[in-house]
Protein backbone atom coordinates (compact mmCIF):
# COMPACT_ATOMS: atom_id res chain seq x y z
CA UNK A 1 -33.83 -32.33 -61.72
CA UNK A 2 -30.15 -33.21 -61.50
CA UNK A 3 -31.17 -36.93 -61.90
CA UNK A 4 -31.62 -36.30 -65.55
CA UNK A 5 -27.99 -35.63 -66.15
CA UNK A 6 -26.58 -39.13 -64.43
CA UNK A 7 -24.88 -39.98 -67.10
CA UNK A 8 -22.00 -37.82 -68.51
CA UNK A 9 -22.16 -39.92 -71.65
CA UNK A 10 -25.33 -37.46 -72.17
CA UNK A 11 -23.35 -34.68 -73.13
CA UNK A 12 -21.54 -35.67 -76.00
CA UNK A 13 -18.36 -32.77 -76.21
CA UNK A 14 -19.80 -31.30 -79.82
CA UNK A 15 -23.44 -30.93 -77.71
CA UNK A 16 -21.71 -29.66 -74.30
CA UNK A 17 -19.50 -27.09 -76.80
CA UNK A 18 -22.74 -25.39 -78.22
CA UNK A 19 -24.67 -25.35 -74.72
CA UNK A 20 -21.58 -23.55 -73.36
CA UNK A 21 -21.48 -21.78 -75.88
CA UNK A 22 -24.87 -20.30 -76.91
CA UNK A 23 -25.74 -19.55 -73.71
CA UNK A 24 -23.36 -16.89 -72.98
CA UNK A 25 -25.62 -14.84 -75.29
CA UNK A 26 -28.55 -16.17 -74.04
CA UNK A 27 -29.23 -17.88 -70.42
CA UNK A 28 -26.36 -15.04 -69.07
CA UNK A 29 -26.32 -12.44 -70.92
CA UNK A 30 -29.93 -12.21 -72.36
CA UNK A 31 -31.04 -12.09 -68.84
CA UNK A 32 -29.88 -9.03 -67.86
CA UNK A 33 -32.10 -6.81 -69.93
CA UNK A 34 -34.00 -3.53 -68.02
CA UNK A 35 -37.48 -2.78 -68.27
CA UNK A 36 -37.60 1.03 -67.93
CA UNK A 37 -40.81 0.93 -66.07
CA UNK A 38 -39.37 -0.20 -63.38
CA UNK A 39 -35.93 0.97 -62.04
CA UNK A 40 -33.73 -1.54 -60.35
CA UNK A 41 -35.35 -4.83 -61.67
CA UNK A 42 -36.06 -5.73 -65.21
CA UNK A 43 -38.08 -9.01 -64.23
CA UNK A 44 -40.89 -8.30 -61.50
CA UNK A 45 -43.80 -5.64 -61.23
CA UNK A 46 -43.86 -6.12 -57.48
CA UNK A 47 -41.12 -6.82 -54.42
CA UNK A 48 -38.60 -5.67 -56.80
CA UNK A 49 -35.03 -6.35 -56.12
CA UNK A 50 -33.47 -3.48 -55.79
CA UNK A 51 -29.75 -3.75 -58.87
CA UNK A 52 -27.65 -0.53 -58.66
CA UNK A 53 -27.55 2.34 -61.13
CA UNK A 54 -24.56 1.11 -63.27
CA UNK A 55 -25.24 -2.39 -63.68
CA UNK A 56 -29.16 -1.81 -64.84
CA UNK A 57 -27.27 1.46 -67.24
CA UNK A 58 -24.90 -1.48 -68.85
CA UNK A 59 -28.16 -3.70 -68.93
CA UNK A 60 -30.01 -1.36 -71.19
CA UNK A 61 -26.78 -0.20 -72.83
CA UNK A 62 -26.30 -3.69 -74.01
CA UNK A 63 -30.40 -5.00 -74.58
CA UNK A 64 -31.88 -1.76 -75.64
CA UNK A 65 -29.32 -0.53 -77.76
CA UNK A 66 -26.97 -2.84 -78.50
CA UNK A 67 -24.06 -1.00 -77.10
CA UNK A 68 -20.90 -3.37 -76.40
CA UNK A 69 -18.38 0.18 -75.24
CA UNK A 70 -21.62 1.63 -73.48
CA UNK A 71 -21.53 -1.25 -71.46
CA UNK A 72 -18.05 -1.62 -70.96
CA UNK A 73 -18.07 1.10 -69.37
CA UNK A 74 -20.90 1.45 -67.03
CA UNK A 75 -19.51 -2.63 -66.27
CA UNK A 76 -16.22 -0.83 -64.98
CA UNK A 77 -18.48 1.86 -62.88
CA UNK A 78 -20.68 -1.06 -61.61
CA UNK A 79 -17.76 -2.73 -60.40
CA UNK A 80 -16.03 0.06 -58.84
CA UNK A 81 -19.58 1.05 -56.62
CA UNK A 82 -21.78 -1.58 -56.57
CA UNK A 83 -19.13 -4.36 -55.85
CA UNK A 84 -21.86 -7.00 -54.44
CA UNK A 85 -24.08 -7.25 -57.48
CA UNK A 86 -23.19 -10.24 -59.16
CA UNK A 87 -25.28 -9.16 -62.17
CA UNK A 88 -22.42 -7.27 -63.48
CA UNK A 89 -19.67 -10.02 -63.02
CA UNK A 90 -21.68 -12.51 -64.64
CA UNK A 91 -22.13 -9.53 -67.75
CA UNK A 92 -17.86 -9.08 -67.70
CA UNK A 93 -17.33 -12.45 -67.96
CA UNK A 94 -20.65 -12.94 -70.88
CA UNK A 95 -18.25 -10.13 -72.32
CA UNK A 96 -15.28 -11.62 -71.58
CA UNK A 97 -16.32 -14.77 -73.68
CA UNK A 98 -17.59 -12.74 -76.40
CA UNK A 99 -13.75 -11.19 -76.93
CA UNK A 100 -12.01 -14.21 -76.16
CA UNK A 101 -10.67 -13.11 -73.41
CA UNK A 102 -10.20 -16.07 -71.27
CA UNK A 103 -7.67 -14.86 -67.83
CA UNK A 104 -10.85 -12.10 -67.76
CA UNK A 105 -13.70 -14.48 -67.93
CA UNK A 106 -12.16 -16.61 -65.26
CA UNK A 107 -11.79 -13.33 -62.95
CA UNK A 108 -15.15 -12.78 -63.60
CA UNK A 109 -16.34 -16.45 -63.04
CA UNK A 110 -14.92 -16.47 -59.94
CA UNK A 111 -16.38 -13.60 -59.09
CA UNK A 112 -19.83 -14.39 -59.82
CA UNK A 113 -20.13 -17.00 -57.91
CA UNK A 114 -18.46 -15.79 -55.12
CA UNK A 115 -21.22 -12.76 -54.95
CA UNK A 116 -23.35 -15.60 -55.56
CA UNK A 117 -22.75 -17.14 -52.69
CA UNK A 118 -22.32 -14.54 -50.21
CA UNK A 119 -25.78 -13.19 -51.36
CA UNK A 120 -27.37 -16.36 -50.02
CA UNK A 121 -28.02 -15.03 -46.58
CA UNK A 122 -30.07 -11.90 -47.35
CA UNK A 123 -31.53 -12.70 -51.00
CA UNK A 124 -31.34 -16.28 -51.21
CA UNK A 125 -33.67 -15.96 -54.35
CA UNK A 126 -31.10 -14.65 -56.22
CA UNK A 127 -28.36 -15.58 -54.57
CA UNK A 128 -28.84 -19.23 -55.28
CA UNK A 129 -29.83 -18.43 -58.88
CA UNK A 130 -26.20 -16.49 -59.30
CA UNK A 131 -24.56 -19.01 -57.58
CA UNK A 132 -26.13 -21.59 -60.39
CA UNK A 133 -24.87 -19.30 -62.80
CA UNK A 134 -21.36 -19.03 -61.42
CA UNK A 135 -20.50 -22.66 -61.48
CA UNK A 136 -21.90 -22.27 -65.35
CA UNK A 137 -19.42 -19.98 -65.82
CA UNK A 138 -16.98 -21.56 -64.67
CA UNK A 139 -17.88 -25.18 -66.28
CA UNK A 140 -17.22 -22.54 -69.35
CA UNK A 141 -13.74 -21.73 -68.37
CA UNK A 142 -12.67 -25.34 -68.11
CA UNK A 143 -14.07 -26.27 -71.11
CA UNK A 144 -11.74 -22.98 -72.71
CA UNK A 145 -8.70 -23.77 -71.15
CA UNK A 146 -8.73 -28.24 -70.85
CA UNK A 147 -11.00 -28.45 -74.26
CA UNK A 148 -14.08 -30.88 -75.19
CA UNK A 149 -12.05 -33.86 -74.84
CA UNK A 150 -10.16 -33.75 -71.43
CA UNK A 151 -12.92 -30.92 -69.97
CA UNK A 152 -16.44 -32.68 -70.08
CA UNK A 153 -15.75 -34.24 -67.21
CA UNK A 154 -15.38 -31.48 -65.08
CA UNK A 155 -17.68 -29.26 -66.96
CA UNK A 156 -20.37 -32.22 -66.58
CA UNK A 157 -19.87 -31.85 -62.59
CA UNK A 158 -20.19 -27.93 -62.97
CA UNK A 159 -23.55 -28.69 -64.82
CA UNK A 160 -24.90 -30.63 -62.10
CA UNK A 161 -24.29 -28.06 -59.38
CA UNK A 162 -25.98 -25.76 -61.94
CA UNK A 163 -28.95 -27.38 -61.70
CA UNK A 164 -28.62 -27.90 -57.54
CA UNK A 165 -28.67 -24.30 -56.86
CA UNK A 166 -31.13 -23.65 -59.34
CA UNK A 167 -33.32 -26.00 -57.59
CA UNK A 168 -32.23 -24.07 -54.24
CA UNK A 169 -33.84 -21.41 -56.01
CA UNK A 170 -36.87 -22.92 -57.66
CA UNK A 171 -37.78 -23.99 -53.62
CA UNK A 172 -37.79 -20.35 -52.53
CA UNK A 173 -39.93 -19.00 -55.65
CA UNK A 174 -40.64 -21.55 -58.52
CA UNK A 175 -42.20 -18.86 -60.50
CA UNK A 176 -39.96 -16.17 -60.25
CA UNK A 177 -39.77 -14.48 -63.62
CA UNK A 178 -35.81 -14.11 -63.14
CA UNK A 179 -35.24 -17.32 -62.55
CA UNK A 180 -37.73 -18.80 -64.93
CA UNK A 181 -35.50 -16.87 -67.50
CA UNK A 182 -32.00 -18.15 -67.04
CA UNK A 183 -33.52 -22.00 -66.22
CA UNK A 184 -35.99 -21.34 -69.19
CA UNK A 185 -33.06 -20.27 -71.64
CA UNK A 186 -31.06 -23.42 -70.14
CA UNK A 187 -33.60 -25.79 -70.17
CA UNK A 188 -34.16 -25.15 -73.99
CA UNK A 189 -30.71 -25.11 -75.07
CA UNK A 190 -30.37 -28.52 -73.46
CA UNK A 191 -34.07 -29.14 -75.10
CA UNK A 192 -32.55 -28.28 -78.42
CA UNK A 193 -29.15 -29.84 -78.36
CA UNK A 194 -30.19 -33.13 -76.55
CA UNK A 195 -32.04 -35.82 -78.45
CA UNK A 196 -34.13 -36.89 -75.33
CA UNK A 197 -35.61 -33.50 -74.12
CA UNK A 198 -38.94 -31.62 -74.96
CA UNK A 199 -38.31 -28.44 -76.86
CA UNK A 200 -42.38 -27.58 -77.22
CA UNK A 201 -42.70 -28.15 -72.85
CA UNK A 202 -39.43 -25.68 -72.48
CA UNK A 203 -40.80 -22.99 -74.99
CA UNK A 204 -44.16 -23.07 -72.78
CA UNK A 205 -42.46 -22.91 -69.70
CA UNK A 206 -40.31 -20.02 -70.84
CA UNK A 207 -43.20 -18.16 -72.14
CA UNK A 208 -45.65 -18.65 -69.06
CA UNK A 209 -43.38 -17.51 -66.57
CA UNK A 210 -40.24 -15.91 -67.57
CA UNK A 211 -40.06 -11.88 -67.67
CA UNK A 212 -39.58 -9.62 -69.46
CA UNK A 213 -41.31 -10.70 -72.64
CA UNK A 214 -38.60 -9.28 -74.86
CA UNK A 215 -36.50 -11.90 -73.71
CA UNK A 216 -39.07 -14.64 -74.11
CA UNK A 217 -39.36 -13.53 -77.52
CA UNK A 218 -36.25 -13.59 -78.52
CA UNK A 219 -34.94 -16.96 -76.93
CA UNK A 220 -37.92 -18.61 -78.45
CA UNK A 221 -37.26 -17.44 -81.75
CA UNK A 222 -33.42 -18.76 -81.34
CA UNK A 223 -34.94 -21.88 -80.52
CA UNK A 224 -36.85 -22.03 -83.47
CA UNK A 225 -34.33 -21.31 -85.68
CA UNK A 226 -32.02 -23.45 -84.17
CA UNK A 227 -34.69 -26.20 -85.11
CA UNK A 228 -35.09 -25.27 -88.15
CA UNK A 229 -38.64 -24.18 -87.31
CA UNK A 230 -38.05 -20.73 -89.62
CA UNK A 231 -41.95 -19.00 -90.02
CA UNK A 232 -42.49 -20.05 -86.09
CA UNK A 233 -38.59 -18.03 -85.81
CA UNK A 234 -39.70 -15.25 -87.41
CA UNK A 235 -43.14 -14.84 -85.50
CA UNK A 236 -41.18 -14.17 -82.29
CA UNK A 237 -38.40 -12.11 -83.49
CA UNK A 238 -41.26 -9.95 -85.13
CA UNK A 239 -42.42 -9.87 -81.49
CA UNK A 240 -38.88 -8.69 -80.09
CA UNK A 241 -38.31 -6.14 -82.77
CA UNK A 242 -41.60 -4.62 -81.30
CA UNK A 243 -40.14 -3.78 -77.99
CA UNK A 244 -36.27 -3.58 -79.02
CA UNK A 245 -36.36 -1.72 -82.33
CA UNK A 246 -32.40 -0.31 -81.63
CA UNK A 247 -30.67 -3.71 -81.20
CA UNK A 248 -28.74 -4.35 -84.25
CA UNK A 249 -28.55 -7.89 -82.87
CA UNK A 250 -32.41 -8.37 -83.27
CA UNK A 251 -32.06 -7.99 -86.97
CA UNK A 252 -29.03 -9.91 -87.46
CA UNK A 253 -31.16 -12.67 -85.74
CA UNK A 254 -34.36 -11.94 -88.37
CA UNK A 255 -31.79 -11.82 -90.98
CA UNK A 256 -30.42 -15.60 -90.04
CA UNK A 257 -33.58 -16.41 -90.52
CA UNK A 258 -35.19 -14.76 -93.52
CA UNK A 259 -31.98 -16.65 -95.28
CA UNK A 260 -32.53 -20.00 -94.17
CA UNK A 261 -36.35 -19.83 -94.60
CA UNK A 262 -35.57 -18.01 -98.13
CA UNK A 263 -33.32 -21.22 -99.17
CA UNK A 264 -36.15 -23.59 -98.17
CA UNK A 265 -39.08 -21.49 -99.37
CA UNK A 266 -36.34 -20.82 -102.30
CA UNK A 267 -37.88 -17.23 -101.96
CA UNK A 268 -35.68 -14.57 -103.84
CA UNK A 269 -37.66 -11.88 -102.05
CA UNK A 270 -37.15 -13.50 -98.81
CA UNK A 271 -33.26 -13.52 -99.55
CA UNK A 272 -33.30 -9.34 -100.36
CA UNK A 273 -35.04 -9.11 -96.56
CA UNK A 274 -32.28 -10.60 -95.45
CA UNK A 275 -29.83 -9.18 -97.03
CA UNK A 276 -31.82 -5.58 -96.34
CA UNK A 277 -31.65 -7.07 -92.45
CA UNK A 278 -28.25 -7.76 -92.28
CA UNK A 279 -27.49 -3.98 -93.88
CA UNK A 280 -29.64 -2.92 -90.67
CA UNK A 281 -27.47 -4.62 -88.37
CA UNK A 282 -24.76 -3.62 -89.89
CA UNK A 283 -25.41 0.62 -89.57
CA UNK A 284 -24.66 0.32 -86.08
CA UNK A 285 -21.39 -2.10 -86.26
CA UNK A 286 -19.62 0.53 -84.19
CA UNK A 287 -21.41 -0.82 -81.28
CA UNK A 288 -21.05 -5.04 -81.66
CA UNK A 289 -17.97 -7.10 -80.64
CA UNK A 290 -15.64 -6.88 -83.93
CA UNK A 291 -15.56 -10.68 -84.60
CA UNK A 292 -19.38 -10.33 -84.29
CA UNK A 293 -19.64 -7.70 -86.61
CA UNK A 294 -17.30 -10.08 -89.27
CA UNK A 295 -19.51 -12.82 -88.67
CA UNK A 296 -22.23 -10.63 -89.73
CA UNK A 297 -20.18 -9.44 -92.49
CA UNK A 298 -19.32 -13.19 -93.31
CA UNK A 299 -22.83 -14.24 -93.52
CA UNK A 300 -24.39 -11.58 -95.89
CA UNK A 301 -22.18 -12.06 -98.30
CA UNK A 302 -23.46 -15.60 -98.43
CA UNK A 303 -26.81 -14.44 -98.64
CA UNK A 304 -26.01 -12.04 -101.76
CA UNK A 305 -24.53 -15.24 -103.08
CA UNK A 306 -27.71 -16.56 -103.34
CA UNK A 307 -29.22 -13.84 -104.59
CA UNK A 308 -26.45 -13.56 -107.34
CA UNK A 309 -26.40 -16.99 -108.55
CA UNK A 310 -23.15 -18.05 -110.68
């Protein structure tokens, strides 16, 4: 797999920027969603993995609801009595990124894949797959703190021991529905960014293995919309508001949509679901990230711009 990234002339600094980027919200944190049916582990309906009580209460804090403090603190809980779990270092630094905080997402970076690593031994499933997502982290960090220019280097080299462990991994259990996630979500950001790679083989191998489906859903329809693919978007993240009705995020992502396929369609009604969409979102903007909540802010306006012509 690695072979495929020989070249760091690949990964141009713009393309490199929006993989590290995007998948903060997706191949890290989007993982980490719980499936009540099933304490513990959000991905497999049998030999579960056991996750302590405060990381999987952050996970649904954050995927069910939508709940940025919730999470916060059941994060700082996690932490304090379930320090092995690397789930909830990868989430702090995910967080971390989303606030711009960048000493605390290279604690947490650090941290990852050091719980990464020392998981190896007795889960070497998931201790490989952490210790992939670690050395994405940190590939993050250094592009942060060097920028595109002077940091693709280094962040290229972080990339390819990305895709080492997750090979690790893929030898122990190559259908694993946790690991067919965060490689799925990876794989199709690369798919999407890079001019060489398969978008339609990602999106099928995402959907055929990965778990749970929520998750599926909803990285499909970002991939969709981030190829400009809008009614095949808006199939899927009809799909995730199904399951995840609460998440103020899943109709700011239907709302993106709605707009961009209302320009093309040049669909007045189309616009008004967005704008209704991004309203939605917007009722529970106590719970988002502030600058996400002025990005959403930022972007409805537009779309009552084009509702409001002149």
């Amino acid at each position: 797999m690695t072979k495929r990234f020989s070249s760091p002339q690949l990964l141009v600094p713009t393309r490199l920027t929006i993989l590290a980027q995007t998948a903060f919200g997706a191949a890290i944190a989007l993982n980490l969603w719980v499936n009540p049916s099933l304490a513990g582990d959000p991905f497999r309906n049998s030999e579960p993995h056991q996750i302590g009580d405060q990381t999987e209460a952050a996970f649904k804090a954050i995927f069910q609801q939508g709940n940025y403090p919730a999470a916060e603190r059941y994060l700082e809980q996690a932490i304090s009595k379930e320090p092995n779990e690397p789930l909830a270092y990868a989430m702090k630094a995910s967080l971390a990124y989303g606030n711009k905080d960048w000493a605390k997402l290279d604690t947490y970076s650090q941290k990852t894949l050091e719980t990464g690593q020392k998981l190896i031994p007795n889960d070497p499933l998931r201790g490989n797959l952490y210790t992939a997502v670690g050395h994405f982290l940190e590939g993050a960090v250094i592009l942060t703190r060097e920028g595109t220019v002077n940091g693709v280097p280094q962040a290229f080299s972080r990339l390819r021991q990305v895709y080492e462990y997750l090979d690790k991994a893929e030898a122990i259990s190559a259908n694993d529905p946790e690991l067919n996630l965060i490689k799925g979500y990876m794989d199709l950001l690369l798919a999407v960014n890079l001019p060489f790679a398969s978008p339609d083989q990602s999106i099928g191998r995402l959907e055929k293995n990965a778990a749970p489906g929520y998750l599926v859903d909803r990285g499909i329809a970002l991939a969709y919309r981030d190829l400009k693919r809008y009614p095949q978007a808006l199939e899927y993240v009809n799909r995730a508001l199904k399951t995840t009705s609460d998440n103020p995020e899943i109709y700011y992502l239907k709302a993106q949509i709605l707009k961009e396929l209302g320009q093309k369609e040049k669909s007045q009604q189309m616009i008004q679901e967005a704008i209704a969409n991004f309203d939605k979102a917007l009722t529970k903007k106590s719970q988002l990230p502030s600058d996400l909540v002025k990005q959403i802010e930022s972007e409805r306006k537009n779309a009552v711009s084009l509702k409001n012509p002149g």
